[in-house]
N, C-alpha and C. Protein backbone atom coordinates (compact mmCIF):
# COMPACT_ATOMS: atom_id res chain seq x y z
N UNK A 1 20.60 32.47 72.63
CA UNK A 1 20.50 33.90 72.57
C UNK A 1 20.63 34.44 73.99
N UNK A 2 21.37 35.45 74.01
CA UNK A 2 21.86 36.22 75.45
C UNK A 2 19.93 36.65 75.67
N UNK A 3 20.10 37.26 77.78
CA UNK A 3 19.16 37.80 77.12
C UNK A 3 18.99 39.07 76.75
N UNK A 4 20.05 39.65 77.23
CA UNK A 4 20.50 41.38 76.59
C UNK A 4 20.06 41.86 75.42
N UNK A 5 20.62 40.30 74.23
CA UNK A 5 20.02 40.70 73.05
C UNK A 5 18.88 40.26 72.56
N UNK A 6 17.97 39.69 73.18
CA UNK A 6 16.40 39.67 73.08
C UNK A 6 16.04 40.76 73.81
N UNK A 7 16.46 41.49 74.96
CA UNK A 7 15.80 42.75 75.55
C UNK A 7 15.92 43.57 74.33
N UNK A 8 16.99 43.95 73.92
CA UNK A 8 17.38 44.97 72.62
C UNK A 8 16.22 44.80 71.73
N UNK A 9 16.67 43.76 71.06
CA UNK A 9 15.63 43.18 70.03
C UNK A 9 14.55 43.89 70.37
N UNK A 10 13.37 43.59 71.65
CA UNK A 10 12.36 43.96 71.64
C UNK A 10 12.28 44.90 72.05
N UNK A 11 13.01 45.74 72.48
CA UNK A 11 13.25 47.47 72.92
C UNK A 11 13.18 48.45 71.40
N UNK A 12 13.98 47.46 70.39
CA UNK A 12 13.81 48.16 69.03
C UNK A 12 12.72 48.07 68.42
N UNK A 13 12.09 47.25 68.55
CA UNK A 13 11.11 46.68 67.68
C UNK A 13 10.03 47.46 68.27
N UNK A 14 9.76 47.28 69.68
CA UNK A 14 8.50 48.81 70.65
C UNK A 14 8.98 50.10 69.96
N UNK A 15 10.52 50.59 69.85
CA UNK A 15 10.69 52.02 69.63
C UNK A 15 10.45 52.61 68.49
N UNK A 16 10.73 51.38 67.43
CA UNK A 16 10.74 52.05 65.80
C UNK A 16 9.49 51.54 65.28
N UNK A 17 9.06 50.34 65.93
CA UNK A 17 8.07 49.86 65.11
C UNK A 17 8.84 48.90 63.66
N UNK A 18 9.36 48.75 63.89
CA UNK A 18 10.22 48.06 62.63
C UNK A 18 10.56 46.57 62.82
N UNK A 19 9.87 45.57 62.42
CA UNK A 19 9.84 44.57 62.68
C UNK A 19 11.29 43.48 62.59
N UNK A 20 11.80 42.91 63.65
CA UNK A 20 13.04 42.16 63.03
C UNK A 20 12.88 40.79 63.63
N UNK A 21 13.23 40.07 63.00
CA UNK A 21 13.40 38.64 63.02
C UNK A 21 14.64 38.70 64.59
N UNK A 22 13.68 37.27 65.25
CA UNK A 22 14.96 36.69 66.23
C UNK A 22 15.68 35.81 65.80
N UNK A 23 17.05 35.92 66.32
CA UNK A 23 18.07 34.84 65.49
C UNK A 23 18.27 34.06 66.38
N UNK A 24 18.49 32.78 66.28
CA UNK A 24 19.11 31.55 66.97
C UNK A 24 20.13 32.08 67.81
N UNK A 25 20.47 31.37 68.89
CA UNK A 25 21.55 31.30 69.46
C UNK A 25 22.62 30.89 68.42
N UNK A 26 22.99 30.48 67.17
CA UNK A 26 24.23 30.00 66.88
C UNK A 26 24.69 31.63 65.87
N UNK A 27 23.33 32.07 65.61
CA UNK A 27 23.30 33.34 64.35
C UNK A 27 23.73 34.57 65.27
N UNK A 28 23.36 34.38 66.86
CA UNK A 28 23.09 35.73 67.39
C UNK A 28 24.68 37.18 66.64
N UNK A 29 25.57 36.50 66.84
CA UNK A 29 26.85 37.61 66.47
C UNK A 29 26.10 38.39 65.21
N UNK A 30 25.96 36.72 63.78
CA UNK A 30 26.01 37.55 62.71
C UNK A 30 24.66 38.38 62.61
N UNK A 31 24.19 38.42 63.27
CA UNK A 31 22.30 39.34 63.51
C UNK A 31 22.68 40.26 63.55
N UNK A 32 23.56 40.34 64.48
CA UNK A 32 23.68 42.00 65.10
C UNK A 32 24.54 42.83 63.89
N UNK A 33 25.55 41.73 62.57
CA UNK A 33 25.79 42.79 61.60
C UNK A 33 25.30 42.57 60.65
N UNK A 34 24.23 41.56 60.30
CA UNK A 34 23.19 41.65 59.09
C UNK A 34 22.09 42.24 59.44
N UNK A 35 21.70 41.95 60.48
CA UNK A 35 20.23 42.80 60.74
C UNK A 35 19.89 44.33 59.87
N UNK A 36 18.83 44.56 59.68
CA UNK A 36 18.79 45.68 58.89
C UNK A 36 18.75 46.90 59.79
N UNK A 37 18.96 47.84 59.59
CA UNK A 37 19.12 48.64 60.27
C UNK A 37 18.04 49.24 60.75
N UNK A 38 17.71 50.15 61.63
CA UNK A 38 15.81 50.98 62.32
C UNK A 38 16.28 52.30 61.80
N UNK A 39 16.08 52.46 60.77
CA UNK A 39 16.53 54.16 60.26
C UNK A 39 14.89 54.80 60.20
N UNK A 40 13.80 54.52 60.91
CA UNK A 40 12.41 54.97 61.43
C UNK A 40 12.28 54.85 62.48
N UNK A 41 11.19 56.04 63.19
CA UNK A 41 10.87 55.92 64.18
C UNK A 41 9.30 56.53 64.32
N UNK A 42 8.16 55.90 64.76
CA UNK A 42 7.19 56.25 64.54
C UNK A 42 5.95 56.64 65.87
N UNK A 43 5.31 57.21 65.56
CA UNK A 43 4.34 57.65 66.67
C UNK A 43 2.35 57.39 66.15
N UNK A 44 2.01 56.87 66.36
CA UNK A 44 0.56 56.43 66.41
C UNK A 44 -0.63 57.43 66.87
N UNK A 45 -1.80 57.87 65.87
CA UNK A 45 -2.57 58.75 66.61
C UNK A 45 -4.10 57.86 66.48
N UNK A 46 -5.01 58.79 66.81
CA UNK A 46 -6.20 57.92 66.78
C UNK A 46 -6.61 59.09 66.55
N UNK A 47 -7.48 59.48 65.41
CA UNK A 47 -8.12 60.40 65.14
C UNK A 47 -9.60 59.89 65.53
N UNK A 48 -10.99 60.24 65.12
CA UNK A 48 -12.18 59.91 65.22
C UNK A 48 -12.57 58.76 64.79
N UNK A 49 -13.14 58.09 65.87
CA UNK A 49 -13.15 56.41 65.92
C UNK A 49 -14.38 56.25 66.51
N UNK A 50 -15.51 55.82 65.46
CA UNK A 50 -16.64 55.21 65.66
C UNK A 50 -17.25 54.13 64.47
N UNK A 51 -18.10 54.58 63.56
CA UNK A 51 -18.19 53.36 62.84
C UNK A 51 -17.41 53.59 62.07
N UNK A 52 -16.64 54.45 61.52
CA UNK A 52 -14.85 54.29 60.66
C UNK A 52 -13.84 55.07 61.95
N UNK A 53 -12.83 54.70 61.69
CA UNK A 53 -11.57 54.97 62.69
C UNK A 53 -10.08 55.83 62.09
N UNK A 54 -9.93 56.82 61.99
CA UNK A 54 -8.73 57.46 61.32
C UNK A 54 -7.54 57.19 62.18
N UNK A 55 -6.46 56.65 61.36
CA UNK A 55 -5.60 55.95 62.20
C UNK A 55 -4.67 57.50 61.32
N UNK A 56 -3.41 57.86 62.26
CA UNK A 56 -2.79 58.88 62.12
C UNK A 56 -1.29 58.79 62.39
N UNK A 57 -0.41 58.60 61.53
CA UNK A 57 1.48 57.79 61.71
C UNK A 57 1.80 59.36 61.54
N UNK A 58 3.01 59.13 62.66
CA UNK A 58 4.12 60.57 62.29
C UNK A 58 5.25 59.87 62.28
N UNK A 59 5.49 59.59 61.40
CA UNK A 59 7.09 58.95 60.80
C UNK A 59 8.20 59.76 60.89
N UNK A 60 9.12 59.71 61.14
CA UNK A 60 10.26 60.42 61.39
C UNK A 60 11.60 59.07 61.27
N UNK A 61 11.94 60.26 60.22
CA UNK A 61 13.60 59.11 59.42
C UNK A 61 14.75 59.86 60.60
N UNK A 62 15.54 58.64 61.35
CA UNK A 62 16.50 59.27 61.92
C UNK A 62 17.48 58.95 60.99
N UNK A 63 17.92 58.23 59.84
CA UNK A 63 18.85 58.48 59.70
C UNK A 63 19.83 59.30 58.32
N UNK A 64 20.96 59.01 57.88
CA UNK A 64 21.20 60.38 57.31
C UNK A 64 20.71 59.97 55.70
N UNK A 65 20.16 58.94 55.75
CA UNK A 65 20.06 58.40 53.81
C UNK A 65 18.47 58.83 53.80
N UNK A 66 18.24 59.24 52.72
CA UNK A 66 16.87 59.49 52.30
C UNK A 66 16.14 58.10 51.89
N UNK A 67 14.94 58.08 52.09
CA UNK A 67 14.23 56.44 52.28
C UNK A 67 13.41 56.67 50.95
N UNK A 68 12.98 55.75 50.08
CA UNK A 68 12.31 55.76 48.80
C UNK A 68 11.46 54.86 48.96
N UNK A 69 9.76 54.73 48.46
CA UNK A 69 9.06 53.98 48.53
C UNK A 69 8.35 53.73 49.97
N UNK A 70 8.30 54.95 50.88
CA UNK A 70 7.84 54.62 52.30
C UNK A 70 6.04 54.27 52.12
N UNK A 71 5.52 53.26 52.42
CA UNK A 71 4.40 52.75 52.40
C UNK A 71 3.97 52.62 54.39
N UNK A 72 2.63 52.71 54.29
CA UNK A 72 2.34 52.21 55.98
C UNK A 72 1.20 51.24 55.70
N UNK A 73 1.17 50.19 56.82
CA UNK A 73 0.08 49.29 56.65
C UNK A 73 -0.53 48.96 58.36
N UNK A 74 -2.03 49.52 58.07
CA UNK A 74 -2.30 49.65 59.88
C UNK A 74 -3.65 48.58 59.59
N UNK A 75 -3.05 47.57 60.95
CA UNK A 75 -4.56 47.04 61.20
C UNK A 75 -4.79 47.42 62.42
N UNK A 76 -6.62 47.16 62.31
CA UNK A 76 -7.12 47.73 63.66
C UNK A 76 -7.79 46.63 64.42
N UNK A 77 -7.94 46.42 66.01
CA UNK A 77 -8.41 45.96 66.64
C UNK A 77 -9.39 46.73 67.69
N UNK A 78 -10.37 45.99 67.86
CA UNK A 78 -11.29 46.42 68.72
C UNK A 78 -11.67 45.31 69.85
N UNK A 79 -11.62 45.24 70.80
CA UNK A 79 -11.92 44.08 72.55
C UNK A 79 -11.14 42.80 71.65
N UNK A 80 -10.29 43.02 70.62
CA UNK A 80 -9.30 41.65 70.70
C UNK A 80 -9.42 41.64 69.50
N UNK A 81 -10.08 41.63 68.37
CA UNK A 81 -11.18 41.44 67.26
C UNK A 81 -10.76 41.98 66.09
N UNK A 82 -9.94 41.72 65.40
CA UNK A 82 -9.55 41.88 64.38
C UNK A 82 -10.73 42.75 63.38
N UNK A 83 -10.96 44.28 63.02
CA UNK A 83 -11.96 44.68 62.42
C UNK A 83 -11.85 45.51 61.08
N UNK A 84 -10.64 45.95 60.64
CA UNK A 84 -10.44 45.96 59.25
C UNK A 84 -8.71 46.24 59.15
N UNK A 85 -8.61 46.96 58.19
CA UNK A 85 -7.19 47.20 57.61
C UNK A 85 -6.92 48.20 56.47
N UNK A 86 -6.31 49.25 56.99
CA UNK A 86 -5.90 50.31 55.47
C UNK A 86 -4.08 50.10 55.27
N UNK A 87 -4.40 51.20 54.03
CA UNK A 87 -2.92 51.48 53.67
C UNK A 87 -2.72 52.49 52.99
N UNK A 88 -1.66 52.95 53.37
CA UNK A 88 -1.36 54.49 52.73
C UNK A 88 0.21 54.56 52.50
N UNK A 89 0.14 55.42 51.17
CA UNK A 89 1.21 55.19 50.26
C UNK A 89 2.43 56.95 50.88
N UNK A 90 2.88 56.81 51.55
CA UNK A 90 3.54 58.13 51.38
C UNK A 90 4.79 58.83 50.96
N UNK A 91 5.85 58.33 50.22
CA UNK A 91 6.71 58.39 49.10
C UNK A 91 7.60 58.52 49.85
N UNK A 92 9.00 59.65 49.54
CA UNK A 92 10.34 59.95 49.99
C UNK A 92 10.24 60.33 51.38
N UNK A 93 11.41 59.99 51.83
CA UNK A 93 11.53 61.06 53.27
C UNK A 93 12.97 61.92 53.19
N UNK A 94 13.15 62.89 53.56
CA UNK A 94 14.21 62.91 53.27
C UNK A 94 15.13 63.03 54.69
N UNK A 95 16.44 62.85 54.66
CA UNK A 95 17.13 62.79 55.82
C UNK A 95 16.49 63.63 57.11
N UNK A 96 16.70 62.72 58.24
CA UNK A 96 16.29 63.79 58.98
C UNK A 96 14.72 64.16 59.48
N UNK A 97 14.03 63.37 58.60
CA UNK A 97 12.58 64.42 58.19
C UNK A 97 11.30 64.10 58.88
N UNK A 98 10.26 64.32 58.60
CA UNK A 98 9.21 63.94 59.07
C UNK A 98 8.52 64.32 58.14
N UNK A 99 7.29 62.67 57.98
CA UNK A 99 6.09 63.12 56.84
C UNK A 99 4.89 62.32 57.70
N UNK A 100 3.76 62.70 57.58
CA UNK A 100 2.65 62.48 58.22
C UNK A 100 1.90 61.60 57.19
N UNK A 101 1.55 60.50 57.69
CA UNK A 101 0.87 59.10 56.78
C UNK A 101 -0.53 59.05 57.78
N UNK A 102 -1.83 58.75 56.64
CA UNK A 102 -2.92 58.55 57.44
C UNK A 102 -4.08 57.41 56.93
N UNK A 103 -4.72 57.31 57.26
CA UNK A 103 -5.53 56.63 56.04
C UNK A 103 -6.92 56.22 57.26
N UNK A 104 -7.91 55.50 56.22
CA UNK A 104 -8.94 55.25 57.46
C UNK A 104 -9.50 54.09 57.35
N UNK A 105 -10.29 53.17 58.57
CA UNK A 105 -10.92 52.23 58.57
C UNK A 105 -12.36 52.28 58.08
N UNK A 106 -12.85 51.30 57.22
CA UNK A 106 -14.15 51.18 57.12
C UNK A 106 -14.62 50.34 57.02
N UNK A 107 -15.39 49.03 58.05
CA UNK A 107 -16.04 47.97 57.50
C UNK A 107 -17.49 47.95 58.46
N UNK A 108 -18.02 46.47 57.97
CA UNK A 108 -19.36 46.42 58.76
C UNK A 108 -19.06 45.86 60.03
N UNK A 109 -17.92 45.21 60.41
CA UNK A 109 -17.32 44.43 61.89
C UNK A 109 -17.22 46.03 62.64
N UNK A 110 -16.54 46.36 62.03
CA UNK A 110 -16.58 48.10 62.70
C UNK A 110 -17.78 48.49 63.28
N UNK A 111 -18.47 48.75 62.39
CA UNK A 111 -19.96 49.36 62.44
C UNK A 111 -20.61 48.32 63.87
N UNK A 112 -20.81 47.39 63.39
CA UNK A 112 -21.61 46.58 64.35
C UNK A 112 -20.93 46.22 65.83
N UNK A 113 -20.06 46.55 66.07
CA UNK A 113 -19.02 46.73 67.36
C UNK A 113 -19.48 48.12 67.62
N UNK A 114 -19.40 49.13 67.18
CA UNK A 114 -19.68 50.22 67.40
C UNK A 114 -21.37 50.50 68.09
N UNK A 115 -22.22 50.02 67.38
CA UNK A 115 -23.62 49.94 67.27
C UNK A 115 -23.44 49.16 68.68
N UNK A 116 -23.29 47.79 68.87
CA UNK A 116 -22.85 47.25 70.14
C UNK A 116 -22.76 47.94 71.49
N UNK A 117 -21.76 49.23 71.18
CA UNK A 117 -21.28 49.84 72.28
C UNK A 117 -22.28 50.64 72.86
N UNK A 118 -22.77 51.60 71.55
CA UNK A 118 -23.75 52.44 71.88
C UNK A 118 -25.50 51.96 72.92
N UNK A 119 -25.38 50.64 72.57
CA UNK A 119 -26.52 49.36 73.24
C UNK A 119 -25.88 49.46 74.62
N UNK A 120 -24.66 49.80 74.77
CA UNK A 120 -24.25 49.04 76.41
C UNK A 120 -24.03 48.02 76.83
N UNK A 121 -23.38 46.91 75.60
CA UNK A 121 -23.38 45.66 75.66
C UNK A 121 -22.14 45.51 75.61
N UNK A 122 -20.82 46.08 75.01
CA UNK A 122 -19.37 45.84 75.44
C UNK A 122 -18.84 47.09 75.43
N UNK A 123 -17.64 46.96 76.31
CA UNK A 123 -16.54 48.05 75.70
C UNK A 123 -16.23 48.13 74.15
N UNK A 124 -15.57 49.78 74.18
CA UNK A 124 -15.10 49.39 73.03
C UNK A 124 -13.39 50.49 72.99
N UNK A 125 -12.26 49.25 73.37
CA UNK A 125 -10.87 49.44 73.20
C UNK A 125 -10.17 49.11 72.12
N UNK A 126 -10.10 50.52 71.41
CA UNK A 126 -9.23 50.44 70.36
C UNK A 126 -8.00 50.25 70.50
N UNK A 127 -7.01 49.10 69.05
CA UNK A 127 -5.23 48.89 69.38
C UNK A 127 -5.01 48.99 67.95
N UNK A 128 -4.04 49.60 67.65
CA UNK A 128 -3.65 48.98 65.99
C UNK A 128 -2.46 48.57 66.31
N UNK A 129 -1.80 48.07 64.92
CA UNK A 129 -0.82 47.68 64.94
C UNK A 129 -0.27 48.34 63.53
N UNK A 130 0.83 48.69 63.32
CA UNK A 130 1.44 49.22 62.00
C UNK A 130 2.88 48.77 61.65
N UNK A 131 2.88 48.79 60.06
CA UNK A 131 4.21 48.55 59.71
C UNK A 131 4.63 48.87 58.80
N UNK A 132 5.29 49.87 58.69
CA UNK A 132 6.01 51.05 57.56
C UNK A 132 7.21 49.95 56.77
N UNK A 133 7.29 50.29 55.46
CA UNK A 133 8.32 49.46 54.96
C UNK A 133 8.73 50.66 53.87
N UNK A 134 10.01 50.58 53.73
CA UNK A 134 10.64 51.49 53.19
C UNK A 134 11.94 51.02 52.59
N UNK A 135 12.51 51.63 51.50
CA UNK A 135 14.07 51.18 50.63
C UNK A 135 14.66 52.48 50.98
N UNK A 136 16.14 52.12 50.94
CA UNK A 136 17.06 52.94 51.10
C UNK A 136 18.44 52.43 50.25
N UNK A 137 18.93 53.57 49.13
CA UNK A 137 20.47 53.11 48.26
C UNK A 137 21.61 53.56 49.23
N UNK A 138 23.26 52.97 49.16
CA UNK A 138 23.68 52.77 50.10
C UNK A 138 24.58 53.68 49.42
């Protein structure tokens, strides 16, 4: 694999959030015309984050086909720590568009990290991670 097209690769994958497989050096050509296409592009919020955490997606379809079945799936981390996981269902997009996906965290790993903090016994640095999956007819 060049490394142009591993920079790409992971330049797309930071910008859209859209996860893609690396191809071998022998696959690299046919990647670049099977690969699926990044017709999303997404932005991450953090709403109020203590013992539950509102995680907040602004999805935006760049491209011109309307997307069917757009789902989001966010996990959350706290000082490294894997501490729960939602999902939120948010339907069509249509060309062009933007729809706002949210959903929230709630567990006791939460809570007791939280409780933690308030003691003065660790930080507490929130990260998620998300991954929108979506169909599109051609």
């Amino acid at each position: 694999m060049t490394r142009s097209l591993a920079g790409m690769l992971l330049a797309a994958t930071v910008a859209t959030g859209v996860l893609v497989g690396t191809p071998t050096a022998a696959s690299a050509s046919e990647a670049s015309t099977t690969s699926r296409p990044h017709l999303l592009d997404y932005k991450i919020y953090f709403g109020k984050c203590e013992d539950t955490c509102r995680i907040k997606v602004r999805i935006k379809n760049v491209s011109r086909k309307r997307l069917y079945d757009v789902s989001l799936n966010a996990r959350l981390w706290v000082n490294g720590k894997k501490v729960g996981a939602c999902y939120d269902y948010v339907g069509s997009i249509r060309p062009k568009g933007v729809r706002w996906a949210g959903c929230t965290v709630r567990s006791a790993k939460l809570a007791q990290l939280w409780t933690r903090y308030l003691d003065g016994e660790i930080d507490f640095n929130t990260r998620t991670k998300t991954n929108v999956h979506y169909e599109w007819y051609s």
